[in-house]
PDB file of N, CA and C in Angstrom:
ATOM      1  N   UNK A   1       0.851  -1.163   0.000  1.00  0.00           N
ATOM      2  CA  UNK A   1       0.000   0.000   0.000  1.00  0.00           C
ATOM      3  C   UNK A   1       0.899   1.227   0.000  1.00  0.00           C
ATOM      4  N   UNK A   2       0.671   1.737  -0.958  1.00  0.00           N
ATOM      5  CA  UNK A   2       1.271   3.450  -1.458  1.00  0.00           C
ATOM      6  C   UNK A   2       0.456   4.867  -1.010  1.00  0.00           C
ATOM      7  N   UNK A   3       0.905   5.862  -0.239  1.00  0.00           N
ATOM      8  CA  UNK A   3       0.333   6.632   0.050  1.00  0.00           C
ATOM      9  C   UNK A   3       0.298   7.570   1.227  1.00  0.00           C
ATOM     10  N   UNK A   4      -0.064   8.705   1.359  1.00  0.00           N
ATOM     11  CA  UNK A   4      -0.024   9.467   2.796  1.00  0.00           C
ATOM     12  C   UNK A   4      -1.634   9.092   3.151  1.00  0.00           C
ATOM     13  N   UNK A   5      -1.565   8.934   4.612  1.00  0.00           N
ATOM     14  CA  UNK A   5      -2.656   8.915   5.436  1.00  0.00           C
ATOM     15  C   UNK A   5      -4.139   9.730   5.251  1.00  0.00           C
ATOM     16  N   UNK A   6      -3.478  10.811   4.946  1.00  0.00           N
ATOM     17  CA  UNK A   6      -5.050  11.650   5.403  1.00  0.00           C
ATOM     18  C   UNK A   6      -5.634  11.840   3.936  1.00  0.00           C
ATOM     19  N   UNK A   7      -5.115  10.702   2.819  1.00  0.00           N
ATOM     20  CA  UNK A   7      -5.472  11.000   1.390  1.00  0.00           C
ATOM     21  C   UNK A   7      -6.638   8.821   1.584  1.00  0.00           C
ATOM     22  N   UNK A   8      -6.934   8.398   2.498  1.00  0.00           N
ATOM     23  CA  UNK A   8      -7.658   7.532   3.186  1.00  0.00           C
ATOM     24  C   UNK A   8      -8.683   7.751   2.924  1.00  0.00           C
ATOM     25  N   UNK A   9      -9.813   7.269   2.928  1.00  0.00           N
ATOM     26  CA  UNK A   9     -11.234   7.714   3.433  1.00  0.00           C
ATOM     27  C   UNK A   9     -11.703   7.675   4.380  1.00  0.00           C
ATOM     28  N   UNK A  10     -12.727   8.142   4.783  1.00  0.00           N
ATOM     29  CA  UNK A  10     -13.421   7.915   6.245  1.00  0.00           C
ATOM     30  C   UNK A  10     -13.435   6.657   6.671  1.00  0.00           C
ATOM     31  N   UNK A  11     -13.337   6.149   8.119  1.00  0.00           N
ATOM     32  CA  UNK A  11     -13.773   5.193   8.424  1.00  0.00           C
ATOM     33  C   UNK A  11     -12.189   4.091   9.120  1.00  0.00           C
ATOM     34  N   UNK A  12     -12.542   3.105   9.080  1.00  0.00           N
ATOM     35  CA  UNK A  12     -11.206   2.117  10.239  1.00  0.00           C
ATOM     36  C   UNK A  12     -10.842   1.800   8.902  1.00  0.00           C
ATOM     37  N   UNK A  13      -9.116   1.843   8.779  1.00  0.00           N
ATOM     38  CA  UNK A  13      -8.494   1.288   7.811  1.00  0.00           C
ATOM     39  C   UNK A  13      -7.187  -0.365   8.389  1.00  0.00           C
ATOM     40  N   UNK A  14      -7.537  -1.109   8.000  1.00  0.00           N
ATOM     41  CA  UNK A  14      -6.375  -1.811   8.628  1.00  0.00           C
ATOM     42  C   UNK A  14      -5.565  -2.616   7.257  1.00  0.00           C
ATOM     43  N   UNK A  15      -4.105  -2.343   7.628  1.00  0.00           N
ATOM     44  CA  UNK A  15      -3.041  -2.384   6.547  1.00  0.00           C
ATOM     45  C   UNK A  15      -2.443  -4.005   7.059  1.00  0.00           C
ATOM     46  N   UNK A  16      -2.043  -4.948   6.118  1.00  0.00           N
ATOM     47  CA  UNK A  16      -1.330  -6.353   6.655  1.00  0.00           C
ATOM     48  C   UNK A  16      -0.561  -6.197   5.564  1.00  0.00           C
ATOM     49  N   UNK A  17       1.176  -6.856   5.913  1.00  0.00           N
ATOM     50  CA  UNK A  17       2.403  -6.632   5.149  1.00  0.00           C
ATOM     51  C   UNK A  17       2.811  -7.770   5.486  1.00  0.00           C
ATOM     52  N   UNK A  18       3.998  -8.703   4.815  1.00  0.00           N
ATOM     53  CA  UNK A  18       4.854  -9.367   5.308  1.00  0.00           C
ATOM     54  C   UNK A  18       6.191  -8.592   4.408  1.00  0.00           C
ATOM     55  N   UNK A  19       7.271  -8.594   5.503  1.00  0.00           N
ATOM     56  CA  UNK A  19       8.507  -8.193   5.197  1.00  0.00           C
ATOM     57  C   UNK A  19       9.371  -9.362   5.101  1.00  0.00           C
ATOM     58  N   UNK A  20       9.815  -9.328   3.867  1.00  0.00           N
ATOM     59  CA  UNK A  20      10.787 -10.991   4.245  1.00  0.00           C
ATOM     60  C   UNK A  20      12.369 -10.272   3.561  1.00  0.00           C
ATOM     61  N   UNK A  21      13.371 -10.395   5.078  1.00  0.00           N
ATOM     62  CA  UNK A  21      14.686 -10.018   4.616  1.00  0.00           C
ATOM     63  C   UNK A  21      15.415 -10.854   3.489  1.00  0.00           C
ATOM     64  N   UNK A  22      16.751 -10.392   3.699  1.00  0.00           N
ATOM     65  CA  UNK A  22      17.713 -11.607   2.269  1.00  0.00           C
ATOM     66  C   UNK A  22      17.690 -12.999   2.467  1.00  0.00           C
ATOM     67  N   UNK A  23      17.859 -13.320   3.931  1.00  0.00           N
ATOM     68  CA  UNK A  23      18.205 -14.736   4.533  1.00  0.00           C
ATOM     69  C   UNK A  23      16.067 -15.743   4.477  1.00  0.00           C
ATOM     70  N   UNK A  24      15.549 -14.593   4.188  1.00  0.00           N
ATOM     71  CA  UNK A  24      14.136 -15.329   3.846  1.00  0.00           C
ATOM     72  C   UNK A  24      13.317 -14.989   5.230  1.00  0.00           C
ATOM     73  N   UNK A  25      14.214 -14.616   6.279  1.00  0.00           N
ATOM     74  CA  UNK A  25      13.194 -14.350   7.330  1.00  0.00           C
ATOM     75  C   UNK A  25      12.174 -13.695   6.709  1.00  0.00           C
ATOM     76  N   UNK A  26      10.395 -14.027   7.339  1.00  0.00           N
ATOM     77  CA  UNK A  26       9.691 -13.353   7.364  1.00  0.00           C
ATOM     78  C   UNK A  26       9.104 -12.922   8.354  1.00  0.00           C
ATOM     79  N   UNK A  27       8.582 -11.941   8.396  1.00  0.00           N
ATOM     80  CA  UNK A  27       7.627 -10.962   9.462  1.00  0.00           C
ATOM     81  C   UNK A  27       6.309 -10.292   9.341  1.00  0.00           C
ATOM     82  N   UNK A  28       4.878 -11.398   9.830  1.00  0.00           N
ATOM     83  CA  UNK A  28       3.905 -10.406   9.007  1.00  0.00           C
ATOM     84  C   UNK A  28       3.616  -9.056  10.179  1.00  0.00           C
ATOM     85  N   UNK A  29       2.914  -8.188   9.457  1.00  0.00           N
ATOM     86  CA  UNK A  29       2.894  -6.540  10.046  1.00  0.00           C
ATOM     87  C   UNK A  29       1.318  -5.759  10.160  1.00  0.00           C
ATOM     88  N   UNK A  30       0.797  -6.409  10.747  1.00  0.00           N
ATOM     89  CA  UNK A  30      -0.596  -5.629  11.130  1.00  0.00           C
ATOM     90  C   UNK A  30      -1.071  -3.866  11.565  1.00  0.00           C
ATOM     91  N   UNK A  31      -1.328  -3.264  10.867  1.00  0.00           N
ATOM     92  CA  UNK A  31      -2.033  -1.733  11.662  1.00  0.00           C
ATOM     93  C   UNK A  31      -3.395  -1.928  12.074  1.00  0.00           C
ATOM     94  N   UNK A  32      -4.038  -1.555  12.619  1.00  0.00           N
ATOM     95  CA  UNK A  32      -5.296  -0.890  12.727  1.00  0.00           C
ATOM     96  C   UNK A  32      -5.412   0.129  12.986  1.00  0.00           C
ATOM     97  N   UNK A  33      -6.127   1.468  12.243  1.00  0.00           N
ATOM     98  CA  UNK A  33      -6.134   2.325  12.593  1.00  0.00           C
ATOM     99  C   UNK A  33      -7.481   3.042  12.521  1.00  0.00           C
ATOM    100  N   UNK A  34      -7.891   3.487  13.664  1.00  0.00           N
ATOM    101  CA  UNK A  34      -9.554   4.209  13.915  1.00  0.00           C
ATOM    102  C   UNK A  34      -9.314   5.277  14.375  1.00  0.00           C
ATOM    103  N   UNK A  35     -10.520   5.355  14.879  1.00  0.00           N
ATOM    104  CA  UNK A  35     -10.521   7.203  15.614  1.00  0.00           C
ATOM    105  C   UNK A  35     -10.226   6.937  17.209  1.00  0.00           C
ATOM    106  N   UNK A  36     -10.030   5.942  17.679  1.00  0.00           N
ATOM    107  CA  UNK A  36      -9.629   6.280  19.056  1.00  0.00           C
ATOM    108  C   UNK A  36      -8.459   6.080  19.024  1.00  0.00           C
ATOM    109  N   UNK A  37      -7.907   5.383  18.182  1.00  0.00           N
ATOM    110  CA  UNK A  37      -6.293   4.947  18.460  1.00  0.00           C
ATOM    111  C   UNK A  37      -5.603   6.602  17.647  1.00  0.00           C
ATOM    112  N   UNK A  38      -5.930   7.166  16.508  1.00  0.00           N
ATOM    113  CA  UNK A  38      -5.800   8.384  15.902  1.00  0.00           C
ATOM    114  C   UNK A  38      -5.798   9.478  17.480  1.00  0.00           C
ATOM    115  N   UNK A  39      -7.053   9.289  18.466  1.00  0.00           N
ATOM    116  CA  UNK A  39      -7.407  10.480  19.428  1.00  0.00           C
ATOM    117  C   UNK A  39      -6.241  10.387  20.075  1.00  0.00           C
ATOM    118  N   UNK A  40      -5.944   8.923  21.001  1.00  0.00           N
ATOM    119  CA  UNK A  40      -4.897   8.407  21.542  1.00  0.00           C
ATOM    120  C   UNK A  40      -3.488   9.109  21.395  1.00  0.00           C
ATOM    121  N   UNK A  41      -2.607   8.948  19.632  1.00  0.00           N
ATOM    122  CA  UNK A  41      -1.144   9.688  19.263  1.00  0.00           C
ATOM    123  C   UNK A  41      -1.563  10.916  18.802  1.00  0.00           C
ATOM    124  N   UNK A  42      -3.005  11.721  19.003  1.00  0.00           N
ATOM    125  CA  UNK A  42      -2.726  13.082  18.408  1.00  0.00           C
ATOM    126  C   UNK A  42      -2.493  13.668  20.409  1.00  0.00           C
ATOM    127  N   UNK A  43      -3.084  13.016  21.461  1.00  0.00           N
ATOM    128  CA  UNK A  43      -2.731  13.445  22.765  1.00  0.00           C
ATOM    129  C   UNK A  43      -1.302  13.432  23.279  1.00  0.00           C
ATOM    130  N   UNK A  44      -1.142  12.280  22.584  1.00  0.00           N
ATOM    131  CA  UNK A  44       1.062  12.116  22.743  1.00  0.00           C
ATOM    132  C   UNK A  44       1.202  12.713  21.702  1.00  0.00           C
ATOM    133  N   UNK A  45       1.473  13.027  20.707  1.00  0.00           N
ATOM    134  CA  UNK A  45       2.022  14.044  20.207  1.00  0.00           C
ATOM    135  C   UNK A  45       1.996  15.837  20.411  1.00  0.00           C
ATOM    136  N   UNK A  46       0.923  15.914  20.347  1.00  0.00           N
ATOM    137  CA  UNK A  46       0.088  17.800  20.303  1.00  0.00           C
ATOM    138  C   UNK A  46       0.496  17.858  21.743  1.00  0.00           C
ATOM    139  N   UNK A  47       1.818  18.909  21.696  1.00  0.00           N
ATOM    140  CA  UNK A  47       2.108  19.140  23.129  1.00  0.00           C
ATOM    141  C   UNK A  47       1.194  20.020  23.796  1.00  0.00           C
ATOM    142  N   UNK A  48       0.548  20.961  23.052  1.00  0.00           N
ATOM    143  CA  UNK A  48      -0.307  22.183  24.188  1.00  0.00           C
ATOM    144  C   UNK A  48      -2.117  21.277  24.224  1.00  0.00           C
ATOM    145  N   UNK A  49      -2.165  21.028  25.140  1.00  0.00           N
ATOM    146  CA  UNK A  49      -2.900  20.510  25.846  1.00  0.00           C
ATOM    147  C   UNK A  49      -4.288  20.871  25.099  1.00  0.00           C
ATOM    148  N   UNK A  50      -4.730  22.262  25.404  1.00  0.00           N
ATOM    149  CA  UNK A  50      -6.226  23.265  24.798  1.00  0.00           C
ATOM    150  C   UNK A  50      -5.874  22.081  23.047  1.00  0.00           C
ATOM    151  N   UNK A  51      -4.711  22.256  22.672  1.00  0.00           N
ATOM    152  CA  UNK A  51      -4.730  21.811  20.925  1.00  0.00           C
ATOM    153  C   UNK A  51      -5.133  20.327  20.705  1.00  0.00           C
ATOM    154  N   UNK A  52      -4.213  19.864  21.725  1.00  0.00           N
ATOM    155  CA  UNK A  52      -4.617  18.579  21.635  1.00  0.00           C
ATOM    156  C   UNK A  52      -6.014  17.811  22.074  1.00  0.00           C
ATOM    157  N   UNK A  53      -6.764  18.424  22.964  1.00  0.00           N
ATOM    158  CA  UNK A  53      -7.777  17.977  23.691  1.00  0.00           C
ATOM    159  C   UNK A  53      -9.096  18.555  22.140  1.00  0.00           C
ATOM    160  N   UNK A  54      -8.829  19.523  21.616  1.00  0.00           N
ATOM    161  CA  UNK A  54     -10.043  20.165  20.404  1.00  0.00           C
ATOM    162  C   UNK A  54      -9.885  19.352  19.543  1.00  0.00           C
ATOM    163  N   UNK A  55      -8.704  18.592  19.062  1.00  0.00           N
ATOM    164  CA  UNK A  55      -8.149  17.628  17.896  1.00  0.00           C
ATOM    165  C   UNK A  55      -9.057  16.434  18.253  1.00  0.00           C
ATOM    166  N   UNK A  56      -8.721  15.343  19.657  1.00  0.00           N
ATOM    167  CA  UNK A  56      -8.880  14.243  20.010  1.00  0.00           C
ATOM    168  C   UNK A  56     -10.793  14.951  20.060  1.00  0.00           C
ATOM    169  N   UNK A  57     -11.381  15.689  20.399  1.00  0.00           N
ATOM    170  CA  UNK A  57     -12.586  15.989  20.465  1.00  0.00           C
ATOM    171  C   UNK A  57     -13.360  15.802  19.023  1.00  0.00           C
ATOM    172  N   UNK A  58     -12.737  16.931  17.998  1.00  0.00           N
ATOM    173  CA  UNK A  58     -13.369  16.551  16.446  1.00  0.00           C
ATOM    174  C   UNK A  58     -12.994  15.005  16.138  1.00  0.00           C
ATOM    175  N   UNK A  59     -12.214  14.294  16.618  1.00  0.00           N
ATOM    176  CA  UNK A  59     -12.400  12.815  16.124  1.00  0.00           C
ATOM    177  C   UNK A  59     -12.901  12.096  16.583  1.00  0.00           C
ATOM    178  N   UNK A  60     -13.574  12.050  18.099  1.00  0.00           N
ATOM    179  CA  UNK A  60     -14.574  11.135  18.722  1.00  0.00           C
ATOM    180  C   UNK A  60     -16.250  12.138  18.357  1.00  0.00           C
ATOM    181  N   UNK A  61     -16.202  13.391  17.369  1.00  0.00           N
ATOM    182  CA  UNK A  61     -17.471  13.841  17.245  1.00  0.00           C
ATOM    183  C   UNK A  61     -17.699  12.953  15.402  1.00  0.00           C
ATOM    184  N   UNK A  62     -16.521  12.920  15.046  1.00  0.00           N
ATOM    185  CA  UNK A  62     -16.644  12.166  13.685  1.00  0.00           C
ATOM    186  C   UNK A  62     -16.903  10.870  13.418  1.00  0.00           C
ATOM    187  N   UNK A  63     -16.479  10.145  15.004  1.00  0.00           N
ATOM    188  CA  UNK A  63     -16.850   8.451  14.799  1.00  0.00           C
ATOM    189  C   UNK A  63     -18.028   8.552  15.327  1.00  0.00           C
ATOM    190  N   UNK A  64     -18.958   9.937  15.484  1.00  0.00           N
ATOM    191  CA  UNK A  64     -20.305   9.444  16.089  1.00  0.00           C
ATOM    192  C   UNK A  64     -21.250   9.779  14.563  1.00  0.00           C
ATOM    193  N   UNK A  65     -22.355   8.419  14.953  1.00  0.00           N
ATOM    194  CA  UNK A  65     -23.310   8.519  13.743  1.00  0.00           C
ATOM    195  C   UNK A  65     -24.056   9.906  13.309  1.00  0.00           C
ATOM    196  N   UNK A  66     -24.295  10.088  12.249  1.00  0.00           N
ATOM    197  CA  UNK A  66     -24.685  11.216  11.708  1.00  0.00           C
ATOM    198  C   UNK A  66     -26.486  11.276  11.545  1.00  0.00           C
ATOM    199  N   UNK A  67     -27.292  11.762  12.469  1.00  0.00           N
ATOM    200  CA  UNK A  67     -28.345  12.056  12.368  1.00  0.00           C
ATOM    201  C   UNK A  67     -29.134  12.915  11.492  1.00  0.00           C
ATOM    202  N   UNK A  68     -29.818  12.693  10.206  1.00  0.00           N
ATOM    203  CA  UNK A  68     -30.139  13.646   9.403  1.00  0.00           C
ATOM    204  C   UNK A  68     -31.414  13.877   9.812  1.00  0.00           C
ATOM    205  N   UNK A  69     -31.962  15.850   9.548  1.00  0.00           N
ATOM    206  CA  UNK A  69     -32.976  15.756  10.030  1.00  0.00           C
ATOM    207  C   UNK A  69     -34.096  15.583   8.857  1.00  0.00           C
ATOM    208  N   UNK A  70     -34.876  15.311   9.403  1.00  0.00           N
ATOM    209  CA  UNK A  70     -36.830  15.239   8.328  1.00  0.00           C
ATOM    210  C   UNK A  70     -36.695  16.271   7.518  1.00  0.00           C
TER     211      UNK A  70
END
């Protein structure tokens, strides 16, 4: 899989790889990636607190279902 992240679509993406070195070792390589594990490294990363807490907020308001009205 080729690509930057936020060019994704909405929704849980999960990536599986196997890496196999010269000698043939292999290694398979699982991601999962959603909106809580996303809320999770934008709180360890985004050092000022107010930034990080509005970030991790728009992504637990985006994994909630979308109510359209009548």
């Amino acid at each position: 899989m080729e690509g930057f992240a936020y060019t994704f679509g909405l929704g849980v993406h999960k990536i599986e790889d196997i890496a196999t070195d010269k000698a043939g070792n292999e290694e398979e390589f699982k991601v999962t990636v959603d909106f809580d594990s996303l809320s999770r490294m934008t709180k360890s990363l985004v050092s000022q607190y107010g930034v990080a807490n509005s970030l991790a907020a728009k992504l637990q308001e985006a994994k909630m279902p979308k109510i359209e009205a009548i």
